[in-house]
PDB file of N, CA and C in Angstrom:
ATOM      1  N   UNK A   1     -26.682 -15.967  24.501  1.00  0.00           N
ATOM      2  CA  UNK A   1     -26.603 -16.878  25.626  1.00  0.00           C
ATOM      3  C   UNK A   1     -27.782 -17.839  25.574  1.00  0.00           C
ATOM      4  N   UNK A   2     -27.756 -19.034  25.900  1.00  0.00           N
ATOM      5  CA  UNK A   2     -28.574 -20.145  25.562  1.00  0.00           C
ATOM      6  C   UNK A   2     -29.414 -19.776  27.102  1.00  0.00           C
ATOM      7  N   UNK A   3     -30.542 -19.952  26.665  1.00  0.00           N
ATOM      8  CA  UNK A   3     -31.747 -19.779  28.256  1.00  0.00           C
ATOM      9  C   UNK A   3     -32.060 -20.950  28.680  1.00  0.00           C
ATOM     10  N   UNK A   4     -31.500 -22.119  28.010  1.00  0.00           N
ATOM     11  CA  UNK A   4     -31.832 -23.409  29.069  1.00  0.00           C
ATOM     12  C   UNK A   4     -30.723 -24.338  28.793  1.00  0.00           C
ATOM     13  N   UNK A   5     -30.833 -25.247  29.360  1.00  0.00           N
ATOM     14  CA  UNK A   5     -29.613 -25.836  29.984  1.00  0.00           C
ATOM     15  C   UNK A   5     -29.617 -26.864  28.194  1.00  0.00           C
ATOM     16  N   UNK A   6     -28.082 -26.836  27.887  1.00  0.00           N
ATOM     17  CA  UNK A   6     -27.910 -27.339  26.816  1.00  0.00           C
ATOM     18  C   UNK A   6     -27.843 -28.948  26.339  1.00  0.00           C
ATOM     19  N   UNK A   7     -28.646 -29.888  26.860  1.00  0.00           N
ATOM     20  CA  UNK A   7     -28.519 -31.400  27.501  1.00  0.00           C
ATOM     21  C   UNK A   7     -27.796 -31.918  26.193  1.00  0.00           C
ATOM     22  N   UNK A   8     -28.138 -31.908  24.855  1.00  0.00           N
ATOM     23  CA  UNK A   8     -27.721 -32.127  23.701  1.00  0.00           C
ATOM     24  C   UNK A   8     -26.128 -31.832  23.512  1.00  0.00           C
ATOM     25  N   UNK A   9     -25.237 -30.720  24.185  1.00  0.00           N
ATOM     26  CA  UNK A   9     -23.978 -30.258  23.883  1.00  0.00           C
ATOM     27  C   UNK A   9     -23.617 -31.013  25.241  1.00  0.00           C
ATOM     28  N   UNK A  10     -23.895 -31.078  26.480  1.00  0.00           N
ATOM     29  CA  UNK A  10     -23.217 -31.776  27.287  1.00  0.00           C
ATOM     30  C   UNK A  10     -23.127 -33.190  27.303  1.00  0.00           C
ATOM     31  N   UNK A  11     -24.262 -34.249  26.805  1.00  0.00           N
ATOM     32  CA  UNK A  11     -24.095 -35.256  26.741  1.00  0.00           C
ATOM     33  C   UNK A  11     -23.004 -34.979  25.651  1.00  0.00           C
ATOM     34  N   UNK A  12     -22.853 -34.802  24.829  1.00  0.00           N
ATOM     35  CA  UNK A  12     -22.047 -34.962  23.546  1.00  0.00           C
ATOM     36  C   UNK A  12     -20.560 -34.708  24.006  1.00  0.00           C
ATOM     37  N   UNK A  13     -20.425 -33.738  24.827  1.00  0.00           N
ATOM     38  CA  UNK A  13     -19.353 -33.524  25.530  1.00  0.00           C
ATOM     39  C   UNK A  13     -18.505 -34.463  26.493  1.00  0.00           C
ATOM     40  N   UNK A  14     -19.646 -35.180  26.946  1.00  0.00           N
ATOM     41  CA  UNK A  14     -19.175 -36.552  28.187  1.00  0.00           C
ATOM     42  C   UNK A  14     -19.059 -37.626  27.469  1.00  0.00           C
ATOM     43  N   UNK A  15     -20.048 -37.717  26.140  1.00  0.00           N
ATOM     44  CA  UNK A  15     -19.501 -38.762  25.237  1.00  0.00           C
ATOM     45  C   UNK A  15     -18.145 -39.143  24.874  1.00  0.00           C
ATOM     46  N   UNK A  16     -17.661 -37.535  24.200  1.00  0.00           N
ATOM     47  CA  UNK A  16     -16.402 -37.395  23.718  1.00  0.00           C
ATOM     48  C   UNK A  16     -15.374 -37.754  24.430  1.00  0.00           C
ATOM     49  N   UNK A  17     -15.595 -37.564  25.552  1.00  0.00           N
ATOM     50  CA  UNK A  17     -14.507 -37.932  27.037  1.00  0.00           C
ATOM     51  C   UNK A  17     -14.709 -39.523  27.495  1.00  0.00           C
ATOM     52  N   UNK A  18     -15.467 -39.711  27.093  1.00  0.00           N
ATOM     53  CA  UNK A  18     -16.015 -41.119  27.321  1.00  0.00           C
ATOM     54  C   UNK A  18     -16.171 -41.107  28.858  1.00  0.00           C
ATOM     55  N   UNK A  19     -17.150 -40.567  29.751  1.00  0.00           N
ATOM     56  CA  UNK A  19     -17.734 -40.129  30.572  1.00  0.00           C
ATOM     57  C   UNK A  19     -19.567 -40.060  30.722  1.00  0.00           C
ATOM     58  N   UNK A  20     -19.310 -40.453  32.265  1.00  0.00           N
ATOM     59  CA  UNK A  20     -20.925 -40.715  32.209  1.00  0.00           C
ATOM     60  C   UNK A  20     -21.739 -39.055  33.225  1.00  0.00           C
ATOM     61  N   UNK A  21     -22.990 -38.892  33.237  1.00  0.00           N
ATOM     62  CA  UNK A  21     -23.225 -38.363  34.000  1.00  0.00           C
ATOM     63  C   UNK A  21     -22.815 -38.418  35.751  1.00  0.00           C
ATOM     64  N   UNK A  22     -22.718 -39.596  35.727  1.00  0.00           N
ATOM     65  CA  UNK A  22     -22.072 -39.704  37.359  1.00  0.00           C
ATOM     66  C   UNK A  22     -21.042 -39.200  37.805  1.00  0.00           C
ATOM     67  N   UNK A  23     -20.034 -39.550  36.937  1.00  0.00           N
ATOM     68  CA  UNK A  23     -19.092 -38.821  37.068  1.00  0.00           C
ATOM     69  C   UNK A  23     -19.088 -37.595  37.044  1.00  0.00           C
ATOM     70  N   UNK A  24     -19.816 -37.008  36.099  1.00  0.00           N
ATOM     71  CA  UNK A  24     -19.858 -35.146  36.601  1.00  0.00           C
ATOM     72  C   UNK A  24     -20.261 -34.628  37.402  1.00  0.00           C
ATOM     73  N   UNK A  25     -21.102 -35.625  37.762  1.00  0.00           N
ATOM     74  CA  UNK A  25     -22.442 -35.580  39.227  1.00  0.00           C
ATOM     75  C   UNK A  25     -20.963 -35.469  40.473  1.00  0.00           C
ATOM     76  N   UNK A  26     -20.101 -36.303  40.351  1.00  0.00           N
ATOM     77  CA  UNK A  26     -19.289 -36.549  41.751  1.00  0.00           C
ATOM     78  C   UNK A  26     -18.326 -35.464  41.479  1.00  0.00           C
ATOM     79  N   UNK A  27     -17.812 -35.215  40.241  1.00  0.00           N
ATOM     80  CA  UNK A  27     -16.517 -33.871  39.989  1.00  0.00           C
ATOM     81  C   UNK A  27     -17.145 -32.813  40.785  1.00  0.00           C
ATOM     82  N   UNK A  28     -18.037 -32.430  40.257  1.00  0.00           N
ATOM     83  CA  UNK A  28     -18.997 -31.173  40.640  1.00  0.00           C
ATOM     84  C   UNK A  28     -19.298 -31.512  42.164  1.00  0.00           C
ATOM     85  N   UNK A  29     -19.211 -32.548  42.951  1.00  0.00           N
ATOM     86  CA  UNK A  29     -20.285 -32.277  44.359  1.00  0.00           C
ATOM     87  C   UNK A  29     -21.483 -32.815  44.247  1.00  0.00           C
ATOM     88  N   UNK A  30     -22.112 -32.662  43.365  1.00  0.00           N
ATOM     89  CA  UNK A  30     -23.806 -32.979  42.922  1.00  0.00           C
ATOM     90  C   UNK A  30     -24.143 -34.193  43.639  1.00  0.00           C
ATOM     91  N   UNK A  31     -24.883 -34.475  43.747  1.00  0.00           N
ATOM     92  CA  UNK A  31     -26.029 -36.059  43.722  1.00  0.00           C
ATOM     93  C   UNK A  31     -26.286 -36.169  42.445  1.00  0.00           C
ATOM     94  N   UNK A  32     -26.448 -37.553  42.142  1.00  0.00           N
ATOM     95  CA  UNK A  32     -27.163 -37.747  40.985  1.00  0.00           C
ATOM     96  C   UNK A  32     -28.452 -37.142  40.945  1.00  0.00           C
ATOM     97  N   UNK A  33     -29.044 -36.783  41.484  1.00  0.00           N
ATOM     98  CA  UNK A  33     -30.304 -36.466  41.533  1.00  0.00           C
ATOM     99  C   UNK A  33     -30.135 -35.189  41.409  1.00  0.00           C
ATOM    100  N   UNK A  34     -29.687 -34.161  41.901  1.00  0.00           N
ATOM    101  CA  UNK A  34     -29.580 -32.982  41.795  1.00  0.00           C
ATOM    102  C   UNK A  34     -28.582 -32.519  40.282  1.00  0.00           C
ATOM    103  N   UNK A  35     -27.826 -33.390  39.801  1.00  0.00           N
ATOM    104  CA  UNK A  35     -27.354 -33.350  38.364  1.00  0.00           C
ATOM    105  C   UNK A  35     -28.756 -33.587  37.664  1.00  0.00           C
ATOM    106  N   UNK A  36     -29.714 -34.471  37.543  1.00  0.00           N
ATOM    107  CA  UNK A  36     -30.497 -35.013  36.934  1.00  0.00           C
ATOM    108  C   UNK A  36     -31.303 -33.473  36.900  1.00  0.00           C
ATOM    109  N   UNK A  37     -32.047 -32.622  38.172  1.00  0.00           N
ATOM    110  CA  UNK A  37     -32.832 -31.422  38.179  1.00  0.00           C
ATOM    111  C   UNK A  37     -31.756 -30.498  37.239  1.00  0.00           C
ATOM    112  N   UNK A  38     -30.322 -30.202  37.340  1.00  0.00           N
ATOM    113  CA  UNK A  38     -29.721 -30.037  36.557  1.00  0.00           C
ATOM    114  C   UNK A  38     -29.611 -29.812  35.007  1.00  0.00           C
ATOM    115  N   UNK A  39     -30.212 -30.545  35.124  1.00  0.00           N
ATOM    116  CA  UNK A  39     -30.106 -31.351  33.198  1.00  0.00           C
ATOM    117  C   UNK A  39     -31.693 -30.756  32.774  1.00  0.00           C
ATOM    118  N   UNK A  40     -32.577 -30.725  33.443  1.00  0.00           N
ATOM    119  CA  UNK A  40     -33.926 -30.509  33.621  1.00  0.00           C
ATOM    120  C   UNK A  40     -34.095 -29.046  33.611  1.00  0.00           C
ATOM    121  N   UNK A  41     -33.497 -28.356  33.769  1.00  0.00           N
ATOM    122  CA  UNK A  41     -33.520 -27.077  34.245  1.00  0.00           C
ATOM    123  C   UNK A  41     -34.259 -26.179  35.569  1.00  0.00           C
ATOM    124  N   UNK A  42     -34.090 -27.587  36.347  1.00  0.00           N
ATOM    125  CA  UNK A  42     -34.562 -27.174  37.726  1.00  0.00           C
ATOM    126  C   UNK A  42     -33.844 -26.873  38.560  1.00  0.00           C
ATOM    127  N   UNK A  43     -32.494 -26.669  38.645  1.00  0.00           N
ATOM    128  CA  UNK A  43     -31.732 -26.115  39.733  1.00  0.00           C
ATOM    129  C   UNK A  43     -31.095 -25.621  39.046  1.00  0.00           C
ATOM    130  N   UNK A  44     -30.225 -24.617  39.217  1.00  0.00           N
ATOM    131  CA  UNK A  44     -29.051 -23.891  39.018  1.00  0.00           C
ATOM    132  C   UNK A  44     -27.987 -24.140  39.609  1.00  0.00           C
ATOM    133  N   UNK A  45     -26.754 -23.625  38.755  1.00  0.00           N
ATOM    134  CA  UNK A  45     -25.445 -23.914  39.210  1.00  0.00           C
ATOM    135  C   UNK A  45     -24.626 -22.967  39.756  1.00  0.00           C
ATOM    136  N   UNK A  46     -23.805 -23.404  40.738  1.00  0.00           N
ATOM    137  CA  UNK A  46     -23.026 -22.320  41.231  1.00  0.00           C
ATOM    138  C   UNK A  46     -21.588 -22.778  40.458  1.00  0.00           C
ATOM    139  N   UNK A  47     -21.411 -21.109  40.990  1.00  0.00           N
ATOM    140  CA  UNK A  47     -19.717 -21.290  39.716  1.00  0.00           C
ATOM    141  C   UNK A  47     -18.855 -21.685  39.858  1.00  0.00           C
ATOM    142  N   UNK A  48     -18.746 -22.611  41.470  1.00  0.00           N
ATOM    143  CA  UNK A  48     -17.919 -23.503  41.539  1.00  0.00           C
ATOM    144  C   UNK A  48     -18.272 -24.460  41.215  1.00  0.00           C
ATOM    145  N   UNK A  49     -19.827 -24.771  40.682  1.00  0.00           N
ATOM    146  CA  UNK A  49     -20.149 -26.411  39.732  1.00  0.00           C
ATOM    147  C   UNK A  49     -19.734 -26.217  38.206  1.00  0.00           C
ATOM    148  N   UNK A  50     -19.828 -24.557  37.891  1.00  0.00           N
ATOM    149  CA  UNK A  50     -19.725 -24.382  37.016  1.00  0.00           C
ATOM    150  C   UNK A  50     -18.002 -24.528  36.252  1.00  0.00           C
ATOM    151  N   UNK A  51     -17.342 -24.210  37.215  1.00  0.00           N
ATOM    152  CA  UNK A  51     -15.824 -24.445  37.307  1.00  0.00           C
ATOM    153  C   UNK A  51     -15.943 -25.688  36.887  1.00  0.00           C
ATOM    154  N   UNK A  52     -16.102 -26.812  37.648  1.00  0.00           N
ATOM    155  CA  UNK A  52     -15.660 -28.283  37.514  1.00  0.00           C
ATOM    156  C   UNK A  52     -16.246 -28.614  36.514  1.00  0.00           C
ATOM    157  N   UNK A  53     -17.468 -28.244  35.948  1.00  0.00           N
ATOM    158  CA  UNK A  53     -18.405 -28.959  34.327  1.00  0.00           C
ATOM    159  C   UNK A  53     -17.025 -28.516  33.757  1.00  0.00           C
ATOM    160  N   UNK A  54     -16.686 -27.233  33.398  1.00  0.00           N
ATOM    161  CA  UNK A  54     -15.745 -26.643  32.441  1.00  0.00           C
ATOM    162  C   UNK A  54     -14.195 -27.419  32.768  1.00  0.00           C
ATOM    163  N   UNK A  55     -13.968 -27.909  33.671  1.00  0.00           N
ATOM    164  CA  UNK A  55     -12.764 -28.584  33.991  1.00  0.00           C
ATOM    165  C   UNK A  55     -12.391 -30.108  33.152  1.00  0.00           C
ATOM    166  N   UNK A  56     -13.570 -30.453  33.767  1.00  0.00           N
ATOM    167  CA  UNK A  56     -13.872 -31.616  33.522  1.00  0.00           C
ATOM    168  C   UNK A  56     -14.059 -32.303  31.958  1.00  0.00           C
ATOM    169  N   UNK A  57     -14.726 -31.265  31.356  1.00  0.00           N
ATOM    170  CA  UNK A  57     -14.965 -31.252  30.003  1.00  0.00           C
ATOM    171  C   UNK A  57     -14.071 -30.481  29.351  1.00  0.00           C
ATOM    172  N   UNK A  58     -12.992 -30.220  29.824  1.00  0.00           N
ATOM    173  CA  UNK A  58     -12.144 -29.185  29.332  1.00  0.00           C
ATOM    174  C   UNK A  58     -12.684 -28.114  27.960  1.00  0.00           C
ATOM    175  N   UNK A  59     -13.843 -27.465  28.434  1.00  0.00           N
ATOM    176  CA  UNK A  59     -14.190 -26.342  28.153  1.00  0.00           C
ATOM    177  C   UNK A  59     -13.679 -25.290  29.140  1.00  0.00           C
ATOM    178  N   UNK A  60     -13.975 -23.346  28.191  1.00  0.00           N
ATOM    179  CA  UNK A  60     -13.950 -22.356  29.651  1.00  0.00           C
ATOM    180  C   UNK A  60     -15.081 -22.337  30.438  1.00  0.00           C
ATOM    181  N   UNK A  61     -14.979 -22.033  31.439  1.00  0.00           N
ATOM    182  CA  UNK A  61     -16.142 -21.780  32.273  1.00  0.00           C
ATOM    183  C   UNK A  61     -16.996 -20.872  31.408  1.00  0.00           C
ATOM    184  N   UNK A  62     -16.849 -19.966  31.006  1.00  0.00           N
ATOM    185  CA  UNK A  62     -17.864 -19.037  30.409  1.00  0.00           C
ATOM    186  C   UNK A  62     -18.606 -20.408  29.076  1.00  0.00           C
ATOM    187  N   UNK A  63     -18.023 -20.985  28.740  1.00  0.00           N
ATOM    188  CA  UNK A  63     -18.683 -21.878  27.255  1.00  0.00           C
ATOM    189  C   UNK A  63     -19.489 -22.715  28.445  1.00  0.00           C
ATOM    190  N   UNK A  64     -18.880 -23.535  29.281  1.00  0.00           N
ATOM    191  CA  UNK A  64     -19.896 -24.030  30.115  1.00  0.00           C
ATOM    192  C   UNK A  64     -21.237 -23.334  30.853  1.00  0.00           C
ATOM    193  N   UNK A  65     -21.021 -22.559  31.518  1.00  0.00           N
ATOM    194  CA  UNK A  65     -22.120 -21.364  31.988  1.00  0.00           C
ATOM    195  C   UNK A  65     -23.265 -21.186  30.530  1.00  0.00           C
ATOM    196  N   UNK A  66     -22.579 -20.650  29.168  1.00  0.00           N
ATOM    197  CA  UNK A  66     -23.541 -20.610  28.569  1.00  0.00           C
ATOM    198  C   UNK A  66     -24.456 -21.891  28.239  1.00  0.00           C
ATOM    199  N   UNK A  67     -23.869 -22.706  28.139  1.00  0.00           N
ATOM    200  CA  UNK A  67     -24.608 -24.205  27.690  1.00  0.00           C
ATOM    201  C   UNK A  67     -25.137 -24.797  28.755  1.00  0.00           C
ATOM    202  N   UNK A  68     -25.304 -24.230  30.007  1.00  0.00           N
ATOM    203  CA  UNK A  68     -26.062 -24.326  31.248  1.00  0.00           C
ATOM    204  C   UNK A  68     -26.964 -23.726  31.064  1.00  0.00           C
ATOM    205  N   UNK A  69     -27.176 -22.350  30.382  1.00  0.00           N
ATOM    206  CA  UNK A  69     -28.214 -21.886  30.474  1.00  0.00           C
ATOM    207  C   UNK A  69     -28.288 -20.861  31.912  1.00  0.00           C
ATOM    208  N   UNK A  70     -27.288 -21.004  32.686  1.00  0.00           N
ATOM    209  CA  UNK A  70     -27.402 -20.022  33.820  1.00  0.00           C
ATOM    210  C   UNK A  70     -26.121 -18.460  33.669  1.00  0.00           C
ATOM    211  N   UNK A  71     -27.022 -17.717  33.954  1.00  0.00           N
ATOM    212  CA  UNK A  71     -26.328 -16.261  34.440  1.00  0.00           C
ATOM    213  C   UNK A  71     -25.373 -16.249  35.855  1.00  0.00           C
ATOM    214  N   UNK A  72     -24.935 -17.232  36.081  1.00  0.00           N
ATOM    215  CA  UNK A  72     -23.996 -17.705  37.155  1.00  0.00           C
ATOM    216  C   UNK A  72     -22.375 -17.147  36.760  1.00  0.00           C
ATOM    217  N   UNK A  73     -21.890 -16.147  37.517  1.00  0.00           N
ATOM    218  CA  UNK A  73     -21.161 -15.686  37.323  1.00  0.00           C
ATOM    219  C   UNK A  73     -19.764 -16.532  37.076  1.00  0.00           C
ATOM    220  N   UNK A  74     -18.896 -17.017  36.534  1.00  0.00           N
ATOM    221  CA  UNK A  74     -17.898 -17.884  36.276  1.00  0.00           C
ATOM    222  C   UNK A  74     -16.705 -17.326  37.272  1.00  0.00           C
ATOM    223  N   UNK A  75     -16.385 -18.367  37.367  1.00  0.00           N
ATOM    224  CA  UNK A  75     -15.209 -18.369  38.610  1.00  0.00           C
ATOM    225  C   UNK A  75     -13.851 -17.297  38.002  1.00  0.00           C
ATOM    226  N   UNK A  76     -13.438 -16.191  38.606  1.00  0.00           N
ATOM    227  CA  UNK A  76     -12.212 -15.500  38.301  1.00  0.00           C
ATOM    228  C   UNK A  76     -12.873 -14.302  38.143  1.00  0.00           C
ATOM    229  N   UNK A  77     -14.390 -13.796  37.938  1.00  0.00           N
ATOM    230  CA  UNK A  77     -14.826 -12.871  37.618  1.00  0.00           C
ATOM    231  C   UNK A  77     -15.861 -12.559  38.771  1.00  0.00           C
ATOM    232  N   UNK A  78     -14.869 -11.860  39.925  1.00  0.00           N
ATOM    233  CA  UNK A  78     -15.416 -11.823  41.356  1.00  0.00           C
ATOM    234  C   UNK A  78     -15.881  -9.817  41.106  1.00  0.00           C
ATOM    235  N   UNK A  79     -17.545 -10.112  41.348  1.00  0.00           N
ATOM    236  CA  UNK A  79     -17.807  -7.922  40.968  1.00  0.00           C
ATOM    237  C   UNK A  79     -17.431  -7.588  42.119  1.00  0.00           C
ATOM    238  N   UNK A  80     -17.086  -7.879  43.022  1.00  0.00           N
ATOM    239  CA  UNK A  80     -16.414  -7.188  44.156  1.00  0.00           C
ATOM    240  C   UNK A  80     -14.914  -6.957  44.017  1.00  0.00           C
ATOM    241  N   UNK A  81     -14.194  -7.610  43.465  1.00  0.00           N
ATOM    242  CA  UNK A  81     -12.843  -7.334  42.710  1.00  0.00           C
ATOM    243  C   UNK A  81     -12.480  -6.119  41.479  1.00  0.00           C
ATOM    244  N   UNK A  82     -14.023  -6.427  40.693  1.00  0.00           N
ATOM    245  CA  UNK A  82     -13.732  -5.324  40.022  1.00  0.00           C
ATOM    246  C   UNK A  82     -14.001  -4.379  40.077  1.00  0.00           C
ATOM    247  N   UNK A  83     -15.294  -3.792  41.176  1.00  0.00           N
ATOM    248  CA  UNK A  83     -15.626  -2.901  41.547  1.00  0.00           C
ATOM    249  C   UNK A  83     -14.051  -2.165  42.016  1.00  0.00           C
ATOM    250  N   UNK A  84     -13.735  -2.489  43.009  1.00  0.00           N
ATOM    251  CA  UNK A  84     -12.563  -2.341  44.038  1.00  0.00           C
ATOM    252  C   UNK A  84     -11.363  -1.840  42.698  1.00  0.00           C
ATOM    253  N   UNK A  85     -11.183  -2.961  41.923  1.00  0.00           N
ATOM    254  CA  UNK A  85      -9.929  -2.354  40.738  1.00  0.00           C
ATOM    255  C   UNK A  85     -10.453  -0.850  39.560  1.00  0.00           C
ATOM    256  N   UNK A  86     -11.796  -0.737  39.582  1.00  0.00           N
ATOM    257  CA  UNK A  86     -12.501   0.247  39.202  1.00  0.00           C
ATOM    258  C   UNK A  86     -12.008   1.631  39.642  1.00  0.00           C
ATOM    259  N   UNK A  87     -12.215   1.656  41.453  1.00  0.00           N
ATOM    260  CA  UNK A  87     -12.260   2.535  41.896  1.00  0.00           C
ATOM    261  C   UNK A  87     -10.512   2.744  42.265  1.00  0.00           C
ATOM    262  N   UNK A  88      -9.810   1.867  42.269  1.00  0.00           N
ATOM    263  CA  UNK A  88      -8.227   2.179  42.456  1.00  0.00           C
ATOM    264  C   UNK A  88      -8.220   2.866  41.226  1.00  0.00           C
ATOM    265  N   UNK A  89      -8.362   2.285  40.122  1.00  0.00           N
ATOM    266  CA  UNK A  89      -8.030   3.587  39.139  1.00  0.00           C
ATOM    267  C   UNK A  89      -8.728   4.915  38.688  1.00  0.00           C
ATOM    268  N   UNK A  90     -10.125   5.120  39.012  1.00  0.00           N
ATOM    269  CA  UNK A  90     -10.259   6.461  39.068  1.00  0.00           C
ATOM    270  C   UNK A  90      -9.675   7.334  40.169  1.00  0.00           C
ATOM    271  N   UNK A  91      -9.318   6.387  41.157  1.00  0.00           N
ATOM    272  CA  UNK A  91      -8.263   7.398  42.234  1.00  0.00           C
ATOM    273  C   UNK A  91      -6.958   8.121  41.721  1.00  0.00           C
ATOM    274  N   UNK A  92      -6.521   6.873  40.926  1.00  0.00           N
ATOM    275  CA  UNK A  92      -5.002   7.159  40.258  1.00  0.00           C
ATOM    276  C   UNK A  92      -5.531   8.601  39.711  1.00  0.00           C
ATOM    277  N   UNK A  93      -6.538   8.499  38.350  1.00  0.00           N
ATOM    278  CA  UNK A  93      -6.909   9.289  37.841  1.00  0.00           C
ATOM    279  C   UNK A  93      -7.129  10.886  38.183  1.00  0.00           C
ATOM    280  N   UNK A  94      -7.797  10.903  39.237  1.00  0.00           N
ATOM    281  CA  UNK A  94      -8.406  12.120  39.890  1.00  0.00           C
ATOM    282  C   UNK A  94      -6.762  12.552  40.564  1.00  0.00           C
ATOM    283  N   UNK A  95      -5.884  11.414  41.052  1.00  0.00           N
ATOM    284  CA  UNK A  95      -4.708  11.849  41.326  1.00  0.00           C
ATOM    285  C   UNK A  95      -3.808  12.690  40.480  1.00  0.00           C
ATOM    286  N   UNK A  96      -3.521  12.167  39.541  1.00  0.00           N
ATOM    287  CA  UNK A  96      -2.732  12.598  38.046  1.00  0.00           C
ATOM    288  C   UNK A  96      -3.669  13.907  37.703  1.00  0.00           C
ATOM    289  N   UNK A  97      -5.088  14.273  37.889  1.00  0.00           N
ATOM    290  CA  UNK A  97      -5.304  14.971  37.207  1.00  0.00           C
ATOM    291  C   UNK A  97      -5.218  16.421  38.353  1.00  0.00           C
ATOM    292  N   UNK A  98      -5.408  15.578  39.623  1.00  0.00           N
ATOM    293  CA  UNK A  98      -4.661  17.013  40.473  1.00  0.00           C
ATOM    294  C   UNK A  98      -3.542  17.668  40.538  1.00  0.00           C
ATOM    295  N   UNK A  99      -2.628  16.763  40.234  1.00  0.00           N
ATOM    296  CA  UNK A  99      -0.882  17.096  39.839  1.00  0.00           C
ATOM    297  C   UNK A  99      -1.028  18.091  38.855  1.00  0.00           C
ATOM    298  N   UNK A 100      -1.524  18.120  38.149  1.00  0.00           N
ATOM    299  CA  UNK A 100      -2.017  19.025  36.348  1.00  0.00           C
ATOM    300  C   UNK A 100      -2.213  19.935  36.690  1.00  0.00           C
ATOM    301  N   UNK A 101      -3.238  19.995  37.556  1.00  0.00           N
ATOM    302  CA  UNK A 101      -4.406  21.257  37.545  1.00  0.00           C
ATOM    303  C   UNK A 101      -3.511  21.979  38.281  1.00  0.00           C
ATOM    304  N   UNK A 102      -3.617  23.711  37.943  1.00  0.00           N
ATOM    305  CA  UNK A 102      -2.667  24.977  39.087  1.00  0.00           C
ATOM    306  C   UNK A 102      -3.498  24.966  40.090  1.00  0.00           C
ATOM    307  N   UNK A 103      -2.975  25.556  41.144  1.00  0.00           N
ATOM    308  CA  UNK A 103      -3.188  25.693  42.475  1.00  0.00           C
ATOM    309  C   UNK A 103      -4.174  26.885  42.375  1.00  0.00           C
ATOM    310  N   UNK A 104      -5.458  26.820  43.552  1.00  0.00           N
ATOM    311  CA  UNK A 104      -6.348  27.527  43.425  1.00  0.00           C
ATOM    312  C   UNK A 104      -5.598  28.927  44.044  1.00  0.00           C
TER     313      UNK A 104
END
């Protein structure tokens, strides 16, 4: 995972699209100014900015997140969801395995 924000792969990216920073600045919500700390590695992104970089640039969110440089969890990968789908199936589990087991 890249530890700082990748300015070299995203300009290159908005190039390719023929796209300016402003425009990602307004997809995302941002200010220019707060894209600019952005780029700097002074603010961090949330993963709904992180969503729209990856939209926008039609990258995944996870390729965007890394070339941000932030541990910002990417949109679809909610730990309260998976916690929750975790524990439905060790229930199943402990279920099925009581059906098995003889009666004390």
């Amino acid at each position: 995972m890249a530890l700082f924000f990748d300015v070299d792969w995203y300009e290159a990216r908005l190039a390719e699209r023929g796209l300016s920073r402003a425009v990602l600045a307004a997809v995302s919500g941002l200010s220019e100014a707060d894209l600019a700390l952005v780029f700097k590695d002074q603010r961090e992104l949330s993963a709904a900015e992180v969503a729209a970089f990856a939209e926008l640039l039609g990258v995944s969110p996870v390729e965007a997140a890394v070339r941000a440089g932030v541990s910002t969890p990417v949109p679809g990968s909610d730990p309260l969801a998976r916690i929750a789908e975790l524990e439905r199936r060790v229930a199943a589990l402990e279920a099925a395995l009581a059906v098995r087991s003889p009666s004390s």
